[in-house]
Protein backbone atom coordinates (compact mmCIF):
# COMPACT_ATOMS: atom_id res chain seq x y z
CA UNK A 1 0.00 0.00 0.00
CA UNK A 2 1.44 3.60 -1.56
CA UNK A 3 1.23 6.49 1.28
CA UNK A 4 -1.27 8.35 -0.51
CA UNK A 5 -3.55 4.77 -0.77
CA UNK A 6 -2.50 4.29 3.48
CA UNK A 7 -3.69 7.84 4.25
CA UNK A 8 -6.64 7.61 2.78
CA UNK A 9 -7.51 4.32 4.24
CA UNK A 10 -6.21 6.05 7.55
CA UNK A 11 -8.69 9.02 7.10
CA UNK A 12 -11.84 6.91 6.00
CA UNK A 13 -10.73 4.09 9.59
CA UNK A 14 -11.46 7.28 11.59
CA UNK A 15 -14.78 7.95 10.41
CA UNK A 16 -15.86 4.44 11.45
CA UNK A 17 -16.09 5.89 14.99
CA UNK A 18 -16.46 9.95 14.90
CA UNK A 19 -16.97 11.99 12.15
CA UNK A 20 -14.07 13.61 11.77
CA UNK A 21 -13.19 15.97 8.31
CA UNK A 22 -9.35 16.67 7.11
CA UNK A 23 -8.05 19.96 5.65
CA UNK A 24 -4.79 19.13 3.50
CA UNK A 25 -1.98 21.82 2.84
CA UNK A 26 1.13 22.17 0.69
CA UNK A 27 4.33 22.54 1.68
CA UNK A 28 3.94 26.45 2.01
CA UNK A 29 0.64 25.86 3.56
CA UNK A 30 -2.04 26.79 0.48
CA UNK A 31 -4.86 25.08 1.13
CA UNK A 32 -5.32 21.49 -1.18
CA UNK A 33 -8.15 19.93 -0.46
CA UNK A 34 -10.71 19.63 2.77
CA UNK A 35 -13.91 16.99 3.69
CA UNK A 36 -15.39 20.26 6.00
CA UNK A 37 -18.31 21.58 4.15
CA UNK A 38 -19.44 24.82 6.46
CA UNK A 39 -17.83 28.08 5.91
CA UNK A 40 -17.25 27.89 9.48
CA UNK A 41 -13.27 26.91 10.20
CA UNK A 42 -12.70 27.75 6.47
CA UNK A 43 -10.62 30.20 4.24
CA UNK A 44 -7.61 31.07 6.42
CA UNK A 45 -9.24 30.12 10.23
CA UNK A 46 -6.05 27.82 11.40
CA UNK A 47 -3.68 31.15 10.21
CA UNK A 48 -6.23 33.58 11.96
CA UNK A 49 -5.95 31.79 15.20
CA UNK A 50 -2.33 30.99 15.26
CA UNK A 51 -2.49 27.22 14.48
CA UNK A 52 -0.75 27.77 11.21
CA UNK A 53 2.42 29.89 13.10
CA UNK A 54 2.73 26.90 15.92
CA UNK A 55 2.77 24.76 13.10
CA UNK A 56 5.67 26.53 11.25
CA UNK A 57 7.58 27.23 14.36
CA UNK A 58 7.77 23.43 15.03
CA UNK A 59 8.84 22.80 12.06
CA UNK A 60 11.72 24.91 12.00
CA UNK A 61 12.16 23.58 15.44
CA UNK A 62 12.86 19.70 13.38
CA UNK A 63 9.72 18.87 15.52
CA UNK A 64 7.49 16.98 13.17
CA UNK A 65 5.76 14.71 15.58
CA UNK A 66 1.28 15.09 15.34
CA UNK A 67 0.55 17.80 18.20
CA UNK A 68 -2.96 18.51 19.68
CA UNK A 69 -4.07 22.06 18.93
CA UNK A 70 -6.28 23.32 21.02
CA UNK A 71 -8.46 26.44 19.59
CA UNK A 72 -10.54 27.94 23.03
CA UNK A 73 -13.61 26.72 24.56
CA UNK A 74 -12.48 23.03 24.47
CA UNK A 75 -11.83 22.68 20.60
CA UNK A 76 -9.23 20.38 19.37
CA UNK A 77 -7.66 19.72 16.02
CA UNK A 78 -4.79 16.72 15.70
CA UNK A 79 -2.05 18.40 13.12
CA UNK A 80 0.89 16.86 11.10
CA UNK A 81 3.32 16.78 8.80
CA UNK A 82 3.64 14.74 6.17
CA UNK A 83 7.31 14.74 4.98
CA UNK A 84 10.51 12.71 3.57
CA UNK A 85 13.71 13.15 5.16
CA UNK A 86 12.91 16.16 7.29
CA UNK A 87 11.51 17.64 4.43
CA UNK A 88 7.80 18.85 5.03
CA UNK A 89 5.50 17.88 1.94
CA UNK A 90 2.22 18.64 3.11
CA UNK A 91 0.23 19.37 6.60
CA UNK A 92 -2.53 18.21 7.66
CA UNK A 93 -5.26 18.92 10.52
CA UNK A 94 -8.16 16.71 11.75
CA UNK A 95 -11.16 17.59 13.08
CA UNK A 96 -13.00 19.58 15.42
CA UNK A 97 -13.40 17.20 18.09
CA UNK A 98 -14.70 18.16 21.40
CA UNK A 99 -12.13 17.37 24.77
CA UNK A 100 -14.64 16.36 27.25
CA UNK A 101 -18.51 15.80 27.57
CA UNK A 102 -19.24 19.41 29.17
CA UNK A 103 -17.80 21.24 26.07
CA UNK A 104 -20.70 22.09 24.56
CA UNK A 105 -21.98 24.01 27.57
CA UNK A 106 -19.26 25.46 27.83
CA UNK A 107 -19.43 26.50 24.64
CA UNK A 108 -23.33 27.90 24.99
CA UNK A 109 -22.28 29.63 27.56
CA UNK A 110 -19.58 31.77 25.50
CA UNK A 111 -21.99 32.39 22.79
CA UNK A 112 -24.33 33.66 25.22
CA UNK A 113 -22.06 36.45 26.22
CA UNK A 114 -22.46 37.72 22.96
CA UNK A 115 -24.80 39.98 20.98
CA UNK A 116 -25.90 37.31 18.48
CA UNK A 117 -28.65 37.42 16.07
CA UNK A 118 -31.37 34.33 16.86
CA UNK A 119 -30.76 32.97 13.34
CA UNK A 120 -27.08 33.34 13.35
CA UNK A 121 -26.75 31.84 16.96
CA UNK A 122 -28.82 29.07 16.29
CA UNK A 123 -26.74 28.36 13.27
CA UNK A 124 -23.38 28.18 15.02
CA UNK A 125 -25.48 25.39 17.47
CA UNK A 126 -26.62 23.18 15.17
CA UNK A 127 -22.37 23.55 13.63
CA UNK A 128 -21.26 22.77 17.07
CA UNK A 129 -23.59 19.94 18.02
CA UNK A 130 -22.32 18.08 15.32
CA UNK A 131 -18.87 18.20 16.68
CA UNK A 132 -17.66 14.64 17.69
CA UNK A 133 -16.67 14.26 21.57
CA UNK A 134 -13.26 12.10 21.24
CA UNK A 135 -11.93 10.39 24.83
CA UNK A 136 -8.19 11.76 25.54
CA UNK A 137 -6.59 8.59 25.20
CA UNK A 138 -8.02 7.89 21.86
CA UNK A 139 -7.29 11.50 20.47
CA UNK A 140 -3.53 10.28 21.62
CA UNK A 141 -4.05 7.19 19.74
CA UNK A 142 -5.30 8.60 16.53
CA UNK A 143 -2.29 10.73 16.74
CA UNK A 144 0.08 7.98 16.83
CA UNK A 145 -1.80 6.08 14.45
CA UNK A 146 -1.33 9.26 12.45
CA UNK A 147 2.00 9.75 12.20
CA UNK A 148 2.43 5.91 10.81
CA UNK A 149 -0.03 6.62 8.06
CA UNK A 150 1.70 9.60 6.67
CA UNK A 151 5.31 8.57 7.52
CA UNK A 152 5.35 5.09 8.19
CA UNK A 153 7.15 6.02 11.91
CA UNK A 154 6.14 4.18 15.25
CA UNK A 155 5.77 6.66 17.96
CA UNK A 156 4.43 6.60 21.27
CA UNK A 157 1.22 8.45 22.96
CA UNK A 158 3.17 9.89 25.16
CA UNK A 159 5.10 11.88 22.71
CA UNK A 160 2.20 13.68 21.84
CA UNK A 161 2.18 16.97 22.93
CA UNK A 162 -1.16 19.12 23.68
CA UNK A 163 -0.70 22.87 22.69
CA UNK A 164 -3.18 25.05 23.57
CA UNK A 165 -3.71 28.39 21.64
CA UNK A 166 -3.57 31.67 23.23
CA UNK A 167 -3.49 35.21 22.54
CA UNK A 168 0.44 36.36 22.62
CA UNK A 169 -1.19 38.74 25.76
CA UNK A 170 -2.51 35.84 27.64
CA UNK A 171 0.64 33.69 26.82
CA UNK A 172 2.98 37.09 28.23
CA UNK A 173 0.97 37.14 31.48
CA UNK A 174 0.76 33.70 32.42
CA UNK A 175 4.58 33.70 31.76
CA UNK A 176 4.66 36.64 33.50
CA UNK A 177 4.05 34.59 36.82
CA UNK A 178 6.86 31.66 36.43
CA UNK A 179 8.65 32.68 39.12
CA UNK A 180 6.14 31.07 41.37
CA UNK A 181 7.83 27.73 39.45
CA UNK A 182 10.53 28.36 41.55
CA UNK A 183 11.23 24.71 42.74
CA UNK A 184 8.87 22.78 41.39
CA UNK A 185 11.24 21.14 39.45
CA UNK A 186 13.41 20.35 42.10
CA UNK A 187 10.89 18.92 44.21
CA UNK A 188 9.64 16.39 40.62
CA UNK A 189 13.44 15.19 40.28
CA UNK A 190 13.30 14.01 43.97
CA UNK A 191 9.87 12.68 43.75
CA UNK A 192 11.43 10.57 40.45
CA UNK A 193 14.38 9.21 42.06
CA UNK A 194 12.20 8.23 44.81
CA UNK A 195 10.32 6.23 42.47
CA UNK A 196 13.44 4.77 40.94
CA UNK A 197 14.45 3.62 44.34
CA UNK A 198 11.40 2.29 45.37
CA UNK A 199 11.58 3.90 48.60
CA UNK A 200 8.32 4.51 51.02
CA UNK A 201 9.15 8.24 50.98
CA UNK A 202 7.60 9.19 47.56
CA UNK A 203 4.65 10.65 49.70
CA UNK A 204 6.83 13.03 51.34
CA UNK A 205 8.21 14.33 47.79
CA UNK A 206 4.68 14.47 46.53
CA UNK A 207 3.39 16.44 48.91
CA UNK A 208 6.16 18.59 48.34
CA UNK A 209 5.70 18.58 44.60
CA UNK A 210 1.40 19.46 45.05
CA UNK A 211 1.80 22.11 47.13
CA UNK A 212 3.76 23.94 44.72
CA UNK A 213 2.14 23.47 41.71
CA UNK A 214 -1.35 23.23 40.95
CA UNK A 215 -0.72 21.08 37.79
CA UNK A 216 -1.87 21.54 34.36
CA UNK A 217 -2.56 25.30 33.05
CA UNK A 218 -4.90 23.61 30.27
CA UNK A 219 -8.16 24.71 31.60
CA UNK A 220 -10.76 22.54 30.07
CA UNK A 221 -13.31 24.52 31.69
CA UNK A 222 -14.13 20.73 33.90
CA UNK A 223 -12.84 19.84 37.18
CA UNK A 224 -12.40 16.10 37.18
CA UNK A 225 -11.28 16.36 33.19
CA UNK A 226 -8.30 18.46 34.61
CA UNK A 227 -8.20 16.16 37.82
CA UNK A 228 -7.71 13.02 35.13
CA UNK A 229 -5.09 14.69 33.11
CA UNK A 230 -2.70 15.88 35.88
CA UNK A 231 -3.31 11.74 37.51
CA UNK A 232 -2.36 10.56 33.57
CA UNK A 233 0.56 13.12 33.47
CA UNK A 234 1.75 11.30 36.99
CA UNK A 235 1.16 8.04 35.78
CA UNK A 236 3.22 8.65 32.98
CA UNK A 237 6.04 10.15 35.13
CA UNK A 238 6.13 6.96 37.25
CA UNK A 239 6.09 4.53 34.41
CA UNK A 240 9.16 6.59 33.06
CA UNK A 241 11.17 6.52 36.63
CA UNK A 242 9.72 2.98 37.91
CA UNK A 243 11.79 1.59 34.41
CA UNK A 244 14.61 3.48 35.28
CA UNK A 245 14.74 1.66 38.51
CA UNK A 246 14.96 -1.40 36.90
CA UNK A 247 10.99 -3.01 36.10
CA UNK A 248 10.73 -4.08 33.22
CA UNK A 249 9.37 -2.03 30.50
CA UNK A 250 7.17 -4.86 29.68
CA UNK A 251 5.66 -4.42 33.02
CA UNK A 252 5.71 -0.73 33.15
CA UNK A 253 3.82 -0.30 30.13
CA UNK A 254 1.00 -2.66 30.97
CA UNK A 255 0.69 -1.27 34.37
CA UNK A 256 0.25 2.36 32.45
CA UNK A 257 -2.54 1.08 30.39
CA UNK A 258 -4.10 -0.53 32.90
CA UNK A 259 -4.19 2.28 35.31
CA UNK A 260 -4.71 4.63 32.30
CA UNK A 261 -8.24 3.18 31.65
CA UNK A 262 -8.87 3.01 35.38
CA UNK A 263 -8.33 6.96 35.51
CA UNK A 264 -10.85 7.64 32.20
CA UNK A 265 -13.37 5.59 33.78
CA UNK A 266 -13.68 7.89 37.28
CA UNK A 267 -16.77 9.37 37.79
CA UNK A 268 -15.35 11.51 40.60
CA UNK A 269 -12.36 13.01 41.91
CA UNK A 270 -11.86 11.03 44.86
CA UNK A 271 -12.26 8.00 42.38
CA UNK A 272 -9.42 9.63 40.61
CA UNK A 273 -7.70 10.55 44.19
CA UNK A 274 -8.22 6.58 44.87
CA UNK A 275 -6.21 5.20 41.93
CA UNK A 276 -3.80 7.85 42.12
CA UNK A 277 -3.11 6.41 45.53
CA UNK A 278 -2.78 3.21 43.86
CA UNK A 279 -0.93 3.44 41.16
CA UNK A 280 1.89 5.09 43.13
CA UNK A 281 1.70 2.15 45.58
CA UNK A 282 1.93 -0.50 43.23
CA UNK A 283 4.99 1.10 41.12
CA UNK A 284 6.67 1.31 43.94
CA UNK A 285 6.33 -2.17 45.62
CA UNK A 286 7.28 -2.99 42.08
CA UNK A 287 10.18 -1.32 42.20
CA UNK A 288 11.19 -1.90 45.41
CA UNK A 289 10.43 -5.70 44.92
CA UNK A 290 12.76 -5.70 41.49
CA UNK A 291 15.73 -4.17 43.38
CA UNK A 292 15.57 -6.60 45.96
CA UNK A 293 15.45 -9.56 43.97
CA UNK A 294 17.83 -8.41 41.09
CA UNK A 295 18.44 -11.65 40.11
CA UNK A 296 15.05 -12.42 38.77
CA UNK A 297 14.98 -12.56 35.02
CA UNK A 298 12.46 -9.95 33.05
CA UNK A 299 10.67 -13.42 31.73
CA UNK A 300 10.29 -15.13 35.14
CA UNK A 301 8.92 -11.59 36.46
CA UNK A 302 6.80 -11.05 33.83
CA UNK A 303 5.44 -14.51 35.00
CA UNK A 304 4.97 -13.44 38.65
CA UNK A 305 2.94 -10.40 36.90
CA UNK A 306 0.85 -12.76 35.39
CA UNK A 307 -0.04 -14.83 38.44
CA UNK A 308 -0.47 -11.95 39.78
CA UNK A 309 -3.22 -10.86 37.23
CA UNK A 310 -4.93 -14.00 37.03
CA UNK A 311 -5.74 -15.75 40.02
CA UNK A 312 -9.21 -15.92 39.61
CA UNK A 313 -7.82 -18.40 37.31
CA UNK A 314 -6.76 -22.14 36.97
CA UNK A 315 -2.80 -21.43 36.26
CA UNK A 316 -0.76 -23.85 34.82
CA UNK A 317 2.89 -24.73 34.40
CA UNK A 318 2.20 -25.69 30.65
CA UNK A 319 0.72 -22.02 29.42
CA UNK A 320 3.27 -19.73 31.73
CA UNK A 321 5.79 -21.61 29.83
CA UNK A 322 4.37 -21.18 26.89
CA UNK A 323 3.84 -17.40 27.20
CA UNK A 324 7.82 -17.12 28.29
CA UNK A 325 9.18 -19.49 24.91
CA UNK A 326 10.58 -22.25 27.17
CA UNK A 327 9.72 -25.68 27.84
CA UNK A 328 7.74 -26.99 30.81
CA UNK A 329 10.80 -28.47 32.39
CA UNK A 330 13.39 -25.64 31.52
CA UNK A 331 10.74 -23.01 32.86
CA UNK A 332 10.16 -24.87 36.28
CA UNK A 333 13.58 -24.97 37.14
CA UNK A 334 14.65 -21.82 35.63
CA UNK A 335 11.43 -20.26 37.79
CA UNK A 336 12.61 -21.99 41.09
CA UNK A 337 16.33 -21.35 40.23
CA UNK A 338 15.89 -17.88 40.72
CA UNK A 339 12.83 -17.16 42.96
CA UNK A 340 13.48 -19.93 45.10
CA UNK A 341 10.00 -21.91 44.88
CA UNK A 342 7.91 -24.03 42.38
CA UNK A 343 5.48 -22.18 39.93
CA UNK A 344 3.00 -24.36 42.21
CA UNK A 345 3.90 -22.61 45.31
CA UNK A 346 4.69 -19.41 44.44
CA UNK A 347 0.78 -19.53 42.75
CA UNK A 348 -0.46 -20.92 45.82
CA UNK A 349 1.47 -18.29 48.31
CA UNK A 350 -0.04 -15.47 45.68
CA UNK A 351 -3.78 -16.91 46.22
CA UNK A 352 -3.33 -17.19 49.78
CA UNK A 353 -2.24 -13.80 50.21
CA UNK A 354 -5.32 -12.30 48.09
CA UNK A 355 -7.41 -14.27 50.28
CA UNK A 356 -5.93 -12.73 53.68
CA UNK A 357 -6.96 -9.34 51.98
CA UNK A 358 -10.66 -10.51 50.89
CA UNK A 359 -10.89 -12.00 54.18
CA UNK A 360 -10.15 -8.54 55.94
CA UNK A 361 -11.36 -6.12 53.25
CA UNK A 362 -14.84 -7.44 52.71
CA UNK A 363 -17.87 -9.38 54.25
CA UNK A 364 -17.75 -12.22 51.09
CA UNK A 365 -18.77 -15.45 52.32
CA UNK A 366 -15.66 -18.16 52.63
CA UNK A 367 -17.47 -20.31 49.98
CA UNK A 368 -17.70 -17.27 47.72
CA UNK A 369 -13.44 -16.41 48.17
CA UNK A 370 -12.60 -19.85 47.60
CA UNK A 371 -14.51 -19.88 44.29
CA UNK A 372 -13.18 -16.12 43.53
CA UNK A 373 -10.12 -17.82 43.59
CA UNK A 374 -10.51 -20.79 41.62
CA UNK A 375 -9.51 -23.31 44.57
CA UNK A 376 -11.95 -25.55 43.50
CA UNK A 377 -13.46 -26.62 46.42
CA UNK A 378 -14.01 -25.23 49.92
CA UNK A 379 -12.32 -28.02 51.66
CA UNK A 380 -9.14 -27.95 49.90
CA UNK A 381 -8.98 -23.93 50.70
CA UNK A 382 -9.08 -24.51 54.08
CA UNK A 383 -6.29 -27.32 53.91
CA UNK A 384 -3.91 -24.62 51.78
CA UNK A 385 -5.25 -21.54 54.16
CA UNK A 386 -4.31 -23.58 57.56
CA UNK A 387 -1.28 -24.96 55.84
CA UNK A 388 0.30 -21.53 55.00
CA UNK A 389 -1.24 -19.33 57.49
CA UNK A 390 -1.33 -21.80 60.47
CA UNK A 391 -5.62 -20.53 61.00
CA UNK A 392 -8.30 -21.89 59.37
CA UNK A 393 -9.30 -19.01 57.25
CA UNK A 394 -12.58 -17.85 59.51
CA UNK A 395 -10.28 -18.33 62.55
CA UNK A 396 -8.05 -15.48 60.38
CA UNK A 397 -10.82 -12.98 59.92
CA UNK A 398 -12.20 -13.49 63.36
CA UNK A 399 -9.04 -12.39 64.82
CA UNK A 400 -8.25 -9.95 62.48
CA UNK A 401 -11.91 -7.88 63.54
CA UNK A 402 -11.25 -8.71 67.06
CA UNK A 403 -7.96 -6.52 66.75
CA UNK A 404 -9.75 -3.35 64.67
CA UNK A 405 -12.35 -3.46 67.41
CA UNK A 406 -9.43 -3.11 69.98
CA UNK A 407 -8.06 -0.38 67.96
């Protein structure tokens, strides 16, 4: 497939979801061809509001990457360049898309402060209301996906940048008041190497780090939108620092899309609060738990992920080796070799250890854990509890309430 034939395939994939149009420039940015039929964002709109000069300076910059363009009142446009050995062919934008679910009234809002005629008002409505709202994660991923279809280059979401336009007044004052910066960075480097080391004191550095800066300036006009995208630009800092401390990127990146989707799907910002909590927690245990065992192959970690991941499930020998591209009996002793215990065990420990925390966390039945858990059968739970534990597992969470009443 010819670049023109994958771009177009590109552009027509994205319309299978959102309707999105395309405006396509020349090298000195005349305007080629376009899908958008109102005279709305037409005729020179992206030089008018400073689009077209972001895009320029970048490109003298050498950066070429897709960046998000935002236009006021929660408009976005993806933009990119098309080009063969640093040489820019053509530029494209996509769009509008919406950045969150309360753009519109934000939008109404804005045109309400104006003098508009009824029928010209009600025309710019029924413009905006067809306006697609795109998730932030996929308007990363449609960026990425982007860049391959015009160059053929693999990049990663978190390349792409988000630039939002402003008047060069607004852009002098908030500049204007960097100095309150003073030390933010400072206080982010130690918060990183406290991440690399694994050590229990990231709170302290955080703490640090949120009292002196309030996060994103991107207003998006929505509290828990903003909330979400300073959590994903944290989340993004520890997958970065958590690799330099030695987990494996393997790891790091699934833990980032995991937690990723877990911070889009918050209805509230002390569900975002609650994952943030999280995450942090389990990148460093990670961490911390890599260091210590530094012996531990990336493929026999990746297995204890796994385990980890699945044990509402019936694990077998047989499929972790499978996943790791070893044999049955090289895995097994290459897995006890360096952790110090069977597959078997080190399964069984795992599912034990889940069940202490079901057991204290929540009021499920016994019958309902051991299921949960994939045991079986109540009677060999309680054989595997006692044997590891040294209680039965009601004698466990009868104790364990007795203390918290104490307490």
């Amino acid at each position: 497939m010819g670049k023109r034939e994958r771009m177009q395939f590109f552009l027509e994939l994205l319309n299978c979801n959102y309707e999105l149009c395309y405006w396509k420039y020349d090298a000195e940015y005349h305007l080629m061809e376009t899908t958008w039929k109102n005279d709305l964002f037409s005729g020179e709109f992206f030089a008018y509001v400073g689009m077209e000069k972001i895009l320029r300076e970048r490109q003298e910059q050498g950066k070429l990457y897709p960046v998000v363009l935002e236009a006021g009142n929660n408009l976005l446009w993806i933009a990119g360049f098309e080009h063969k050995e640093e040489q820019v062919e053509q530029v494209y934008y996509i769009g509008p898309i919406y950045s969150g679910r309360d753009s519109m009234l934000i939008l109404r809002k804005k045109l309400d402060s104006y003098n508009l005629s009824v029928p010209l008002r009600s025309r710019l409505f029924r413009v905006f209301e067809e306006i697609p709202i795109v998730p932030g994660n996929i308007l990363t991923q449609y960026a990425v996906m982007f860049e391959y279809a015009m160059n053929e280059n693999r990049i990663e979401a978190h390349e792409i940048e988000i630039v939002n336009i402003l008047p060069e007044m607004e852009q002098e004052i908030q500049l204007g008041g960097s100095e309150k910066h003073s030390g933010i960075w400072e206080a982010e480097q130690n918060l990183c190497r406290m991440l690399e080391e694994g050590s229990p004191r990231y709170k302290e550095m955080l703490k640090v780090s949120s009292m002196m800066s309030a996060g994103m300036k991107v207003d998006y006009g929505d509290t828990l939108r903003r909330h979400k995208n300073n959590t994903l630009v944290l989340l993004t800092i520890c997958s970065r620092a958590s690799m330099r401390g030695g987990l494996s990127p393997e790891i790091a990146y699934n833990l980032n899309d995991y937690y990723a989707q877990k911070i889009e799907e918050c209805k509230s910002m002390t569900d975002t609060t609650k994952v943030c909590q999280k995450l942090l927690e389990d990148y460093v245990g990670r961490v911390r738990e890599s260091r210590e065992n530094p012996n531990v192959s990336d493929c026999i970690r990746n297995s204890c992920e796994y385990i980890k991941g699945h044990l509402s499930e019936v694990i077998s020998v047989k499929k972790l080796a499978e996943q790791s591209g070893y044999t049955e009996y090289y895995f097994s002793r290459k897995f006890k070799k360096e952790t110090g215990v069977s597959v078997n065990e080190y399964v069984l420990h795992e599912k034990i250890e889940r069940a202490k925390t079901m057991l204290t966390g929540s009021t499920a039945s016994i019958q309902s854990i051991s299921d949960s858990l994939a045991f079986g059968n109540r009677s060999y739970f309680y054989s595997c509890f006692q044997k590891e534990v040294g209680s039965s597992p009601s004698e466990y969470r009868r104790k364990k309430v007795e203390n918290k009443r104490r307490i």
